[in-house]
Structure formats: structure tokens, C-alpha cells
PDB file of N, CA and C in Angstrom:
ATOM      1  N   UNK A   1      90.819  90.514 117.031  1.00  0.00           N
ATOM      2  CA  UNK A   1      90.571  91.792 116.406  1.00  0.00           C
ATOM      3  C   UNK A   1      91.877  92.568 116.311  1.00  0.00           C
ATOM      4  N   UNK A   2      92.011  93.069 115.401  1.00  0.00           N
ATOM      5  CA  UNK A   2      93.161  93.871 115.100  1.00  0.00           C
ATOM      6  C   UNK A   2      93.120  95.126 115.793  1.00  0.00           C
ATOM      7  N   UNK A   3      94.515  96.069 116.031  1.00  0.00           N
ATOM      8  CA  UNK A   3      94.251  97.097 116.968  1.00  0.00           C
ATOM      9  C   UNK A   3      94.682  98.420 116.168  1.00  0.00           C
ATOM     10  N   UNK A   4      94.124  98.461 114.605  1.00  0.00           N
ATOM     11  CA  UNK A   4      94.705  99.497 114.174  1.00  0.00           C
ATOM     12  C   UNK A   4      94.107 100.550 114.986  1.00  0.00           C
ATOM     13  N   UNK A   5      95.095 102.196 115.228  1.00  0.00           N
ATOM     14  CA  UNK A   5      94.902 102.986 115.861  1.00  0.00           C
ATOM     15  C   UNK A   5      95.394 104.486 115.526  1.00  0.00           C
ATOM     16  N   UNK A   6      93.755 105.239 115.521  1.00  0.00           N
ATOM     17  CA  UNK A   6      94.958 106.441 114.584  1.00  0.00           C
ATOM     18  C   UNK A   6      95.416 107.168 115.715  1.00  0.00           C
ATOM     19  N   UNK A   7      96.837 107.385 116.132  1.00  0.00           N
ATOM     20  CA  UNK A   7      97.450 108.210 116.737  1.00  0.00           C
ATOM     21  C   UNK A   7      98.481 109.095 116.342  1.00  0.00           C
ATOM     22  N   UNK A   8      98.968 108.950 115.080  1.00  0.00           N
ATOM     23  CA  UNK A   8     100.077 109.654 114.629  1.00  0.00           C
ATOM     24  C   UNK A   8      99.461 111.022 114.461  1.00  0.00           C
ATOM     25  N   UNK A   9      98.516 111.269 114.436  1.00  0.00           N
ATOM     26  CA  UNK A   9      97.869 113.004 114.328  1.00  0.00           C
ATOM     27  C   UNK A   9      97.644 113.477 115.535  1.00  0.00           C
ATOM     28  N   UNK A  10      98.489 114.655 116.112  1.00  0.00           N
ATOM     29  CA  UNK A  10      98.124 115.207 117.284  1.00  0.00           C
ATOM     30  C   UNK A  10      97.047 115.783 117.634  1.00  0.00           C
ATOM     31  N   UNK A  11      96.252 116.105 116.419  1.00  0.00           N
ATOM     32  CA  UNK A  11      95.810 117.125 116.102  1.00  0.00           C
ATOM     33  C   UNK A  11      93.817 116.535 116.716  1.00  0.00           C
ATOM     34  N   UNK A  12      93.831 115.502 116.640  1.00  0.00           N
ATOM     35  CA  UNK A  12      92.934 114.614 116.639  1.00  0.00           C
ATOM     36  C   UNK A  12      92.487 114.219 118.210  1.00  0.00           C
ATOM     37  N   UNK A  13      90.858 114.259 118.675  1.00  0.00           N
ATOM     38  CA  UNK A  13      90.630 113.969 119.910  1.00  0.00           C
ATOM     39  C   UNK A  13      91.124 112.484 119.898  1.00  0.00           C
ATOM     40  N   UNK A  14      90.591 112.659 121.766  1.00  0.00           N
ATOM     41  CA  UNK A  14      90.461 110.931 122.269  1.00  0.00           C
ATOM     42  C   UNK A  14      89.556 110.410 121.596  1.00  0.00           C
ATOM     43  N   UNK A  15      88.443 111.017 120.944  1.00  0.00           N
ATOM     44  CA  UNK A  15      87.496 110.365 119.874  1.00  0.00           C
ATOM     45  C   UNK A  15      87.747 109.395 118.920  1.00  0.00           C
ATOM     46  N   UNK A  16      88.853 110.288 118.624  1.00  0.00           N
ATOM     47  CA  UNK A  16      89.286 109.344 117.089  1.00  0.00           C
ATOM     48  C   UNK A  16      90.307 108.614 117.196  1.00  0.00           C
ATOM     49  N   UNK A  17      90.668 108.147 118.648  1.00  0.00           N
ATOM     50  CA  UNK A  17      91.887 106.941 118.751  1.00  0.00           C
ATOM     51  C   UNK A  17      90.863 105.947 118.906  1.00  0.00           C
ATOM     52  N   UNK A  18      90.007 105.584 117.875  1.00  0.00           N
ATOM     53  CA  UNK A  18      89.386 104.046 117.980  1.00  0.00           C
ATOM     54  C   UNK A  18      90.179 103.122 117.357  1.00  0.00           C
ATOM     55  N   UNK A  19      89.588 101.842 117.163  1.00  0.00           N
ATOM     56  CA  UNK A  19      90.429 100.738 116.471  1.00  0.00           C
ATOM     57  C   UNK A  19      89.629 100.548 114.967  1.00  0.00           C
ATOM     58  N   UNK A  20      90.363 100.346 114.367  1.00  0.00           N
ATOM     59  CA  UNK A  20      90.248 100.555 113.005  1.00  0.00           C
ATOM     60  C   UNK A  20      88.407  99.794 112.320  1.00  0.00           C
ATOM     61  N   UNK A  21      88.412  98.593 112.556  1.00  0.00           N
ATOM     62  CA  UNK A  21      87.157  97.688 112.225  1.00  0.00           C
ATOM     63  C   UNK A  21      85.923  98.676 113.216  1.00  0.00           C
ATOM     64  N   UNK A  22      85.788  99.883 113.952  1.00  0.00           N
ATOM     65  CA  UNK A  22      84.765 100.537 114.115  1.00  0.00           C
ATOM     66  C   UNK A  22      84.459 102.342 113.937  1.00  0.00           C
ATOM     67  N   UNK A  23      85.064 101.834 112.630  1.00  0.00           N
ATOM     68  CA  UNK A  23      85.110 103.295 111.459  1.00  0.00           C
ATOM     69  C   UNK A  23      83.685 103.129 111.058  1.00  0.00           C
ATOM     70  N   UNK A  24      82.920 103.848 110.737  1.00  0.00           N
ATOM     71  CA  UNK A  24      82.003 104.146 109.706  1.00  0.00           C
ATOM     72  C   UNK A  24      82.569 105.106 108.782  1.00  0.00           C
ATOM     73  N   UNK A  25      82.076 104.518 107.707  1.00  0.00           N
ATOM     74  CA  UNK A  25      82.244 105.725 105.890  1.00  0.00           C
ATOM     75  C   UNK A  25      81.859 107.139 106.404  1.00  0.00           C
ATOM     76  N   UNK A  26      80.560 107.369 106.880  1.00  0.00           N
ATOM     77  CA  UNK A  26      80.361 108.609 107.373  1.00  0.00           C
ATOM     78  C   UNK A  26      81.426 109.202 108.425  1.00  0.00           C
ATOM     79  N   UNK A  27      81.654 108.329 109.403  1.00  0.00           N
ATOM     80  CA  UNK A  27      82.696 109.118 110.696  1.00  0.00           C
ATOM     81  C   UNK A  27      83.922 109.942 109.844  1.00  0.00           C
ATOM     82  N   UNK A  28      84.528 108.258 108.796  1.00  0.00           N
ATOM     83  CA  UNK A  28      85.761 108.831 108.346  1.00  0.00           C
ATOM     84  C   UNK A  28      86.107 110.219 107.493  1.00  0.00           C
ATOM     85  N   UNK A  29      84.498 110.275 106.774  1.00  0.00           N
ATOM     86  CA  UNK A  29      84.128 111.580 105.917  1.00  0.00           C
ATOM     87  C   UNK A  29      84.272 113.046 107.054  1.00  0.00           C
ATOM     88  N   UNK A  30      83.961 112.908 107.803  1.00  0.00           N
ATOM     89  CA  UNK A  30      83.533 114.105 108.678  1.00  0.00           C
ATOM     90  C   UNK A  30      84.727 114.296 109.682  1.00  0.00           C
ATOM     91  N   UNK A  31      85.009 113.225 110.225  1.00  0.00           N
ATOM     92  CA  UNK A  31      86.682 113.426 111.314  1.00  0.00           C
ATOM     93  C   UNK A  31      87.954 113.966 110.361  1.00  0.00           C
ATOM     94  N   UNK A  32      88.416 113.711 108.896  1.00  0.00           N
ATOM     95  CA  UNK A  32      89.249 113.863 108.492  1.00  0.00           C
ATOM     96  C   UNK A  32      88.943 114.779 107.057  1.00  0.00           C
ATOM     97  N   UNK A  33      87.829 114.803 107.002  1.00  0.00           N
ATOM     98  CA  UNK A  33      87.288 116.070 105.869  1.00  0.00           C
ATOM     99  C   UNK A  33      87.956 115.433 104.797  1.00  0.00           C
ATOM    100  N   UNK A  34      87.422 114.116 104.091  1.00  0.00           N
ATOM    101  CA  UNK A  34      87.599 113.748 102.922  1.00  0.00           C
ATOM    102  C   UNK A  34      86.592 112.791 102.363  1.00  0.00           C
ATOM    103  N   UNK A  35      86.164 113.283 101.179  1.00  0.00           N
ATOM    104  CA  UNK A  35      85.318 112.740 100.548  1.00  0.00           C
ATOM    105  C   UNK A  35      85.697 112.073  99.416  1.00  0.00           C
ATOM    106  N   UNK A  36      84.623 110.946  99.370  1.00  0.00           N
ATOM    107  CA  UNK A  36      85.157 110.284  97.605  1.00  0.00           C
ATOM    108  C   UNK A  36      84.976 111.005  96.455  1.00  0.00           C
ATOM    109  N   UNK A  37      85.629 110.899  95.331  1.00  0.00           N
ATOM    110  CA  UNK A  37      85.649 111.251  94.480  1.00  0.00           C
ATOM    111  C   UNK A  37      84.990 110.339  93.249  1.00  0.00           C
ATOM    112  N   UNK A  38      84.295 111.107  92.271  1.00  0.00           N
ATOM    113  CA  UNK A  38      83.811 110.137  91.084  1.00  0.00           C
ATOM    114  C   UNK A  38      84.755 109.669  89.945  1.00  0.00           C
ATOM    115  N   UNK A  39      85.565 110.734  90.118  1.00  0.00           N
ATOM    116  CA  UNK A  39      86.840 111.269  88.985  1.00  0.00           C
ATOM    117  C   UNK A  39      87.644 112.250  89.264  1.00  0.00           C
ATOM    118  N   UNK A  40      89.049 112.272  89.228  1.00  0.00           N
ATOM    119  CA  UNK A  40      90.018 113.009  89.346  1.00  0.00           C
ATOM    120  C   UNK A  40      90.758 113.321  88.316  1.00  0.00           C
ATOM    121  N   UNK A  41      90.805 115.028  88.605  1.00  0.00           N
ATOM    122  CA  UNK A  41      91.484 116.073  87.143  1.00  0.00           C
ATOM    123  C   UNK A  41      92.909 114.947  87.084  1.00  0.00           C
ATOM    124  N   UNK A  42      93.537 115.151  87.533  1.00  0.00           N
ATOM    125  CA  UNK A  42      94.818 114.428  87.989  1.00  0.00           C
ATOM    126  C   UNK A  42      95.206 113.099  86.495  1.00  0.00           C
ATOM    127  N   UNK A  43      94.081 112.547  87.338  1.00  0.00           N
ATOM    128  CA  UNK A  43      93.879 110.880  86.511  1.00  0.00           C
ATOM    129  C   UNK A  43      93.966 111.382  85.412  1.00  0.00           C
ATOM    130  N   UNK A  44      92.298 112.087  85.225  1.00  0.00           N
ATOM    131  CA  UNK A  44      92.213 112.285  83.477  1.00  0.00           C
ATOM    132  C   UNK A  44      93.117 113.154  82.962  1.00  0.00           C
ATOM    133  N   UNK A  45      93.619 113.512  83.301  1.00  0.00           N
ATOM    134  CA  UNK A  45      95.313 114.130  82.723  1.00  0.00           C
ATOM    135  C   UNK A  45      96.021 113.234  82.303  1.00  0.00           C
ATOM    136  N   UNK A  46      96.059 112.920  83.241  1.00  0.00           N
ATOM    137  CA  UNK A  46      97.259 111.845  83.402  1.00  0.00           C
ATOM    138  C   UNK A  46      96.612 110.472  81.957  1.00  0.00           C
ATOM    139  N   UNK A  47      95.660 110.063  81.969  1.00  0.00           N
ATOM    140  CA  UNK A  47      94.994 109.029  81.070  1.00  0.00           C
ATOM    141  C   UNK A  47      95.133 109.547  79.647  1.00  0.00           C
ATOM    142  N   UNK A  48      94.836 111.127  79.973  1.00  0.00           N
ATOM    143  CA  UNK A  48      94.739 111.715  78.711  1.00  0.00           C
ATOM    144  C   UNK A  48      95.731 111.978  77.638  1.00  0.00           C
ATOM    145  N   UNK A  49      97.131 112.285  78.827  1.00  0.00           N
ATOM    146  CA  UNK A  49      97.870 112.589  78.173  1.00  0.00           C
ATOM    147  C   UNK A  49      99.351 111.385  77.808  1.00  0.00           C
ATOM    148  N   UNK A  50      98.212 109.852  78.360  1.00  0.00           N
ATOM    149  CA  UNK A  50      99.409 108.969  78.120  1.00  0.00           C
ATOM    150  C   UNK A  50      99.343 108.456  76.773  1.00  0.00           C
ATOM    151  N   UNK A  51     100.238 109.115  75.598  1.00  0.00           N
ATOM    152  CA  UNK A  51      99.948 108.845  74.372  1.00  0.00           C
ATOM    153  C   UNK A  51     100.965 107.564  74.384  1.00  0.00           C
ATOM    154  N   UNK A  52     101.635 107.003  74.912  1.00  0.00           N
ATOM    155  CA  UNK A  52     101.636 105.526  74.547  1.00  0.00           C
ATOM    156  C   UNK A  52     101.233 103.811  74.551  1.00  0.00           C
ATOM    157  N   UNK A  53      99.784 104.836  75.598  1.00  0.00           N
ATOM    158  CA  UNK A  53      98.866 103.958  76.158  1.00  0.00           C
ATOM    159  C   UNK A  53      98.177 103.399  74.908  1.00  0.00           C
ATOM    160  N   UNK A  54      98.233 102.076  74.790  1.00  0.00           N
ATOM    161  CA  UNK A  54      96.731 101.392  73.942  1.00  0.00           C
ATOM    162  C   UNK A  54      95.357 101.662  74.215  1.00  0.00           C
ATOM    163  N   UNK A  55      94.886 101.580  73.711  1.00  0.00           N
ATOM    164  CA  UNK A  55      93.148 102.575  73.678  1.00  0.00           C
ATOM    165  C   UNK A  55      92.760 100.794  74.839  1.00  0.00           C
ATOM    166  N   UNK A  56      92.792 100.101  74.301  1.00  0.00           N
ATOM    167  CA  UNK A  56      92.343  98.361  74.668  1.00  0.00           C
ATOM    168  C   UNK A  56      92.618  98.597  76.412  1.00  0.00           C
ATOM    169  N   UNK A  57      93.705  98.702  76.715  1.00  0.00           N
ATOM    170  CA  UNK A  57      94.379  99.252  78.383  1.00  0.00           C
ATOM    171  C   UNK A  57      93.595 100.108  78.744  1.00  0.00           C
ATOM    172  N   UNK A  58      93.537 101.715  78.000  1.00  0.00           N
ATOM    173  CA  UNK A  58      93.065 102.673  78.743  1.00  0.00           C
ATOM    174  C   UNK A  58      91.543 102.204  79.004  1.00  0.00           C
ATOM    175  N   UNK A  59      90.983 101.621  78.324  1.00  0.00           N
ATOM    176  CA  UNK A  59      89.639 101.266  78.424  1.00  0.00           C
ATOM    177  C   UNK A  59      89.278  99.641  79.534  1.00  0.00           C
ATOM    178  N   UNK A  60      90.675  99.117  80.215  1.00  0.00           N
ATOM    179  CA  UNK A  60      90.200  98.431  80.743  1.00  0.00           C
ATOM    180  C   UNK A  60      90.347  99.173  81.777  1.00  0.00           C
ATOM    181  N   UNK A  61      91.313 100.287  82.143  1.00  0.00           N
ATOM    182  CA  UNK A  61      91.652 100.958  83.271  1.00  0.00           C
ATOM    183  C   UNK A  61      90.562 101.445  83.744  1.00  0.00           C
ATOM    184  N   UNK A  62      89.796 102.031  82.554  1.00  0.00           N
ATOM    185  CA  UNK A  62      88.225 103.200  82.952  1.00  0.00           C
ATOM    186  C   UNK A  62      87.534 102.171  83.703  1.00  0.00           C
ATOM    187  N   UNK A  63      87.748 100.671  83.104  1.00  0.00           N
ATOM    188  CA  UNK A  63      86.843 100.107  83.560  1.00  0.00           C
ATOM    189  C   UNK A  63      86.680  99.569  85.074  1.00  0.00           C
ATOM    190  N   UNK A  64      87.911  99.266  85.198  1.00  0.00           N
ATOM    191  CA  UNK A  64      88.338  98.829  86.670  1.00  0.00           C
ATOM    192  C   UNK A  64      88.187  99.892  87.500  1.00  0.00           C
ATOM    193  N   UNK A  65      88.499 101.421  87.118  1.00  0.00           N
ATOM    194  CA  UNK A  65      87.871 102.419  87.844  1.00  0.00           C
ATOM    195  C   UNK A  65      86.671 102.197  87.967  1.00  0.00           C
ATOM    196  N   UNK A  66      86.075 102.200  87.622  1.00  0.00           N
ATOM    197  CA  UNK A  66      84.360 102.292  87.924  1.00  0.00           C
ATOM    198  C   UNK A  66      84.168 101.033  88.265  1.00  0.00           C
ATOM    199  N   UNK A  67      84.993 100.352  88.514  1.00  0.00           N
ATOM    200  CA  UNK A  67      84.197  98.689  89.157  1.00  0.00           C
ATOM    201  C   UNK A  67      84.546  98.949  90.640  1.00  0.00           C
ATOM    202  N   UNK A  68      85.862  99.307  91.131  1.00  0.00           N
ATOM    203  CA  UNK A  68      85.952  99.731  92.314  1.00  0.00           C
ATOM    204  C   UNK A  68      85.432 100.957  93.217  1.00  0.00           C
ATOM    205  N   UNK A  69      84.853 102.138  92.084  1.00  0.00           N
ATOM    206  CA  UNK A  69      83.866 102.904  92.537  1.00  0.00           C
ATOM    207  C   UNK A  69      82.669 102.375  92.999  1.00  0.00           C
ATOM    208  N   UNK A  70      82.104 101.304  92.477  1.00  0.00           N
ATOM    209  CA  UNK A  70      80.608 100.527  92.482  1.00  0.00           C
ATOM    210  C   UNK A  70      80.946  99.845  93.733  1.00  0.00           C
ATOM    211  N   UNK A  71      82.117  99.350  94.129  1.00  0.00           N
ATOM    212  CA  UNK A  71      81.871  98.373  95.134  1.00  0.00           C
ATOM    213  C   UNK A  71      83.204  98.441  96.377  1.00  0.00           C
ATOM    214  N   UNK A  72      83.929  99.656  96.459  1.00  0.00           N
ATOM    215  CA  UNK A  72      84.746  99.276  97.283  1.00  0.00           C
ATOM    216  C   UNK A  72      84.181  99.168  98.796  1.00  0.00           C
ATOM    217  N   UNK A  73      82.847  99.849  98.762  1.00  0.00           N
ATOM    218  CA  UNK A  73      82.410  99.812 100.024  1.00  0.00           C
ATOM    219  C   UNK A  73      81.929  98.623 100.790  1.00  0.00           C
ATOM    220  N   UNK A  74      81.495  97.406  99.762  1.00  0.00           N
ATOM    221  CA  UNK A  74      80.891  96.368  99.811  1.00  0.00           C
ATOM    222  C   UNK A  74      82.395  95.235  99.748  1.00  0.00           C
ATOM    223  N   UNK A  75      83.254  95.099  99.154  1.00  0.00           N
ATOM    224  CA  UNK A  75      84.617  94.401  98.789  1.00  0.00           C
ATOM    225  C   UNK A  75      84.803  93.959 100.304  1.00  0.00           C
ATOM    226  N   UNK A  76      85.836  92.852 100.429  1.00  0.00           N
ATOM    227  CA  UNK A  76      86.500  92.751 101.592  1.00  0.00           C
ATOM    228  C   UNK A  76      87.921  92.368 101.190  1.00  0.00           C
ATOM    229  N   UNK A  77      88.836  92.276 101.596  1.00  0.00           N
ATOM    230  CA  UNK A  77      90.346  92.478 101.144  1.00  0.00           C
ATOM    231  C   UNK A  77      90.860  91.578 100.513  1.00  0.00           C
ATOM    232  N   UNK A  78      89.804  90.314  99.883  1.00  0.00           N
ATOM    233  CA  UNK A  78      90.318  89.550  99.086  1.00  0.00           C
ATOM    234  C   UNK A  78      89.566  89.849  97.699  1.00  0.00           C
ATOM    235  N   UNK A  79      88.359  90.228  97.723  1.00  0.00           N
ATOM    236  CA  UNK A  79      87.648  90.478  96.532  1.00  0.00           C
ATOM    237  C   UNK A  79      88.360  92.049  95.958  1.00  0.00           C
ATOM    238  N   UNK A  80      88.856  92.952  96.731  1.00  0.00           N
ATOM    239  CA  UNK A  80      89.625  94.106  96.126  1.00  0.00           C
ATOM    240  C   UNK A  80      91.035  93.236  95.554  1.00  0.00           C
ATOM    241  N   UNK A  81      91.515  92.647  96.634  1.00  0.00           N
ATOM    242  CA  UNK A  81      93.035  91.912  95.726  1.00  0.00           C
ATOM    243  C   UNK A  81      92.571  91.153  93.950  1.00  0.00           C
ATOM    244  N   UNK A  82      91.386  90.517  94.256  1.00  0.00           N
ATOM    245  CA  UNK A  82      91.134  90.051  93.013  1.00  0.00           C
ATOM    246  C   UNK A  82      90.405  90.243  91.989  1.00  0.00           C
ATOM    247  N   UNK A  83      89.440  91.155  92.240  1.00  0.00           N
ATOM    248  CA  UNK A  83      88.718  92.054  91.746  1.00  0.00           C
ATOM    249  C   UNK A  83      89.428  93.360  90.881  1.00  0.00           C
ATOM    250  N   UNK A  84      90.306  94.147  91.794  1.00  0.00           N
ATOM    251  CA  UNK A  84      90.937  95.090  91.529  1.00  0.00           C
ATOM    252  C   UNK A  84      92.316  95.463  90.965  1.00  0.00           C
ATOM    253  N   UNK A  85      93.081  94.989  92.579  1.00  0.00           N
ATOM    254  CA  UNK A  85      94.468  95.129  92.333  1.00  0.00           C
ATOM    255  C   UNK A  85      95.050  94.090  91.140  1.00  0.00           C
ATOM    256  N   UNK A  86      94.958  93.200  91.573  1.00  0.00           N
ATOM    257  CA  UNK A  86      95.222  92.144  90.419  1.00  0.00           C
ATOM    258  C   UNK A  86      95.269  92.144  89.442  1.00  0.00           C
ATOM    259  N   UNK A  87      94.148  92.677  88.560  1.00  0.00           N
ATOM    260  CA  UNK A  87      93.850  92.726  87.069  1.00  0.00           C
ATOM    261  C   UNK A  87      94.804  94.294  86.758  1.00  0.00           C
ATOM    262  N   UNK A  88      94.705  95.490  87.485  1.00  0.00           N
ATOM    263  CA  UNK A  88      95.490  96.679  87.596  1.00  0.00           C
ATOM    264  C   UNK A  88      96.986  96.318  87.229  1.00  0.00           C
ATOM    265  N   UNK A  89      97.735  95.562  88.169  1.00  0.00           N
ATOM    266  CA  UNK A  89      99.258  94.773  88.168  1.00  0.00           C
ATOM    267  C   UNK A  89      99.095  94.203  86.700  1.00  0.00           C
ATOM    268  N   UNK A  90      98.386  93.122  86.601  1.00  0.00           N
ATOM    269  CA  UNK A  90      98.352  92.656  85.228  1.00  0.00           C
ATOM    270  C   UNK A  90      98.547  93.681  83.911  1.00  0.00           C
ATOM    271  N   UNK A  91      97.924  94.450  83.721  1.00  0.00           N
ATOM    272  CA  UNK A  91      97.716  95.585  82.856  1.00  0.00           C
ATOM    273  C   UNK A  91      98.902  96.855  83.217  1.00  0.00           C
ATOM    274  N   UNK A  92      99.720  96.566  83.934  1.00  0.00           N
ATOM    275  CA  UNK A  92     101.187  97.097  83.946  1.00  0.00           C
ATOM    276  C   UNK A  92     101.995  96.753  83.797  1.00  0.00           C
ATOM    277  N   UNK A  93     102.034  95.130  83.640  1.00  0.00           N
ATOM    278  CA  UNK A  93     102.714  94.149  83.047  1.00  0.00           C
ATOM    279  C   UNK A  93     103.990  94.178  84.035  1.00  0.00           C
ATOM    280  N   UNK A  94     104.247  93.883  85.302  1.00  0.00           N
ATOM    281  CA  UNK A  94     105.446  93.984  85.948  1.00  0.00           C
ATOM    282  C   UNK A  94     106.286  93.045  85.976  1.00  0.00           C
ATOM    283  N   UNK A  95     105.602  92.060  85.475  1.00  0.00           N
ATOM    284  CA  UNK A  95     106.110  90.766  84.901  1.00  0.00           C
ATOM    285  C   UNK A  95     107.146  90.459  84.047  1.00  0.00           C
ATOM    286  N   UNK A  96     108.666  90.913  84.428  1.00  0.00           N
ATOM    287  CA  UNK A  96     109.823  90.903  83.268  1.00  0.00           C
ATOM    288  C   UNK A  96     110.934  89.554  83.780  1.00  0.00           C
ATOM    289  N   UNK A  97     111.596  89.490  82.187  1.00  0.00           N
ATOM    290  CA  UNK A  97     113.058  88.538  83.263  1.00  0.00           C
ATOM    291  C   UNK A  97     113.388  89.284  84.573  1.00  0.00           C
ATOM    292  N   UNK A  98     113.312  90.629  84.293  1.00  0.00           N
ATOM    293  CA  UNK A  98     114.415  91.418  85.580  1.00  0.00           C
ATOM    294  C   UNK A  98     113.768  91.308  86.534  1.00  0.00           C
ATOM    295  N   UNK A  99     111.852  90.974  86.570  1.00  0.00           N
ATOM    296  CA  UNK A  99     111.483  91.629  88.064  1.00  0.00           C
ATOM    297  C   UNK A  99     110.499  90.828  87.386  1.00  0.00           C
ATOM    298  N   UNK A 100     109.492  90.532  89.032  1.00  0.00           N
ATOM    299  CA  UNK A 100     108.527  89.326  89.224  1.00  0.00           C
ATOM    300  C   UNK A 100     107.841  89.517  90.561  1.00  0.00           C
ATOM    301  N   UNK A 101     106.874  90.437  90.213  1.00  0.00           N
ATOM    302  CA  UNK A 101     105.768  90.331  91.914  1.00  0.00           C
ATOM    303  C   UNK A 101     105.705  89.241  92.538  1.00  0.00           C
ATOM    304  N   UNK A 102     106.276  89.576  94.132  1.00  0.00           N
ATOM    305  CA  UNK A 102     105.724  88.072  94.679  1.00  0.00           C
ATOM    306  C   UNK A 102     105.182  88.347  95.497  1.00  0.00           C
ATOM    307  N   UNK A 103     104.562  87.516  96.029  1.00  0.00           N
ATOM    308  CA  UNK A 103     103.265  87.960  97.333  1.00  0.00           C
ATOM    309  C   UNK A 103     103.846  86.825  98.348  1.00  0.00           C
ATOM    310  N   UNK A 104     103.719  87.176  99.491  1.00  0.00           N
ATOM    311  CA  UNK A 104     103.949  86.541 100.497  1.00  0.00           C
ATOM    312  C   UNK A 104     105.336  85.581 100.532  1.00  0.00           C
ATOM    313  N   UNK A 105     106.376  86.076  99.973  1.00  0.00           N
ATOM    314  CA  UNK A 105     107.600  85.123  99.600  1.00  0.00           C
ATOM    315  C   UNK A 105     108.192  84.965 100.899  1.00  0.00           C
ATOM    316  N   UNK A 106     109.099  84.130 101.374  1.00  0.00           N
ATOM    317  CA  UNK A 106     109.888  84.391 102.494  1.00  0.00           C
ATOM    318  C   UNK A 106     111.456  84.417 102.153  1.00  0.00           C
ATOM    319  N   UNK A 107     112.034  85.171 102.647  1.00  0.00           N
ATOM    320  CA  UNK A 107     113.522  85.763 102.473  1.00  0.00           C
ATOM    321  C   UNK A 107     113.719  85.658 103.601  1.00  0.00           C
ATOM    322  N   UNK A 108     115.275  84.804 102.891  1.00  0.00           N
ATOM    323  CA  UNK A 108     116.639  84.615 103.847  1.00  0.00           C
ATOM    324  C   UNK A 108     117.816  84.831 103.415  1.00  0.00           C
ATOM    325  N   UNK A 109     118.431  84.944 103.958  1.00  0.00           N
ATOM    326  CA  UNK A 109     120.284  85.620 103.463  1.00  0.00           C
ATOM    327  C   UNK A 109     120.554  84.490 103.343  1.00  0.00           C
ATOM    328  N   UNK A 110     121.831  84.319 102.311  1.00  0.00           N
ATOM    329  CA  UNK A 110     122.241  82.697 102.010  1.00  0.00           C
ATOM    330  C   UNK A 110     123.416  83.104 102.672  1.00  0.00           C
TER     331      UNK A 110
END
């Protein structure tokens, strides 16, 4: 079991130094006073006002929003990588000669 641990907040009882895998959705709502959101002004600004966005993109973006609204609660960290993040990266295209996502690479100094 992993030992994530929230301690960096002083502010926070001995309550809430548990380990991460015995969070409930509700605890986390009520210990840290944040709730989900359906939609954010922010985004739709931001969506709204990207006029060099393709309509085809913005509409897969809406879509992937609302697929991870439907299910992040249910996901486990491979179905969000592939479900979510994945297709997101794709549709930003980071993919150039100059630069190339890598996942899990290993680096060494030559």
C-alpha cells in the first residue's frame, strides 16, 4: 500500500494525516471545501475564445470533458491514462520533429 500523506497543510487535524487509498469523495468534499464542478467560466472562455481552434477539436474536447465527468469516479489510473489523458495529448498534437512525449523513458548522461 502506498503511504500518500497529507501533511504539507498545517492547518489540518491529526484527522486528515490519513493515507491516501482511505479518502472517500465525501471526506475529501468536506475536509478541504471543494466541490466538483459541471463546467467552468474559465474553460468556456477559454474554449470560447480560442478562435483558432477547429470546431472538429473543440467538439472532441466537450466531449472528453463530459466522458471524464461521467466516470472519473469509477476510472482507475489506467482507464483515465487511456480513456482521457491520452486522446487529450493526442488532440494537442505534441508530437513534433522538436519534441516527442515519452512515458517511462530512462535517462543517462553519455
Amino acid at each position: 500500500m502506498r503511504s500518500f500523506i497529507f501533511h504539507s497543510y498545517p492547518y489540518l487535524t491529526q484527522l486528515t494525516k490519513k493515507v491516501f487509498e482511505t479518502w472517500e469523495y465525501e471526506s475529501v468534499e468536506q475536509t478541504f471545501g471543494i466541490k466538483r464542478l459541471q463546467s467552468h467560466p474559465l474553460l468556456s472562455q477559454w474554449l470560447a475564445g480560442s478562435n483558432n481552434m477547429e470546431a472538429d477539436t473543440r467538439k472532441r474536447i466537450h466531449y472528453l470533458s463530459s466522458l471524464l465527468l461521467q466516470n472519473a469516479d469509477s476510472w482507475n489510473e489506467d482507464e483515465l491514462k487511456y480513456c482521457f489523458i491520452s486522446p487529450l495529448v493526442a488532440e494537442a498534437q505534441f508530437t513534433t520533429p522538436q519534441y516527442n512525449l515519452l512515458s517511462k523513458e530512462a535517462w543517462a548522461a553519455a
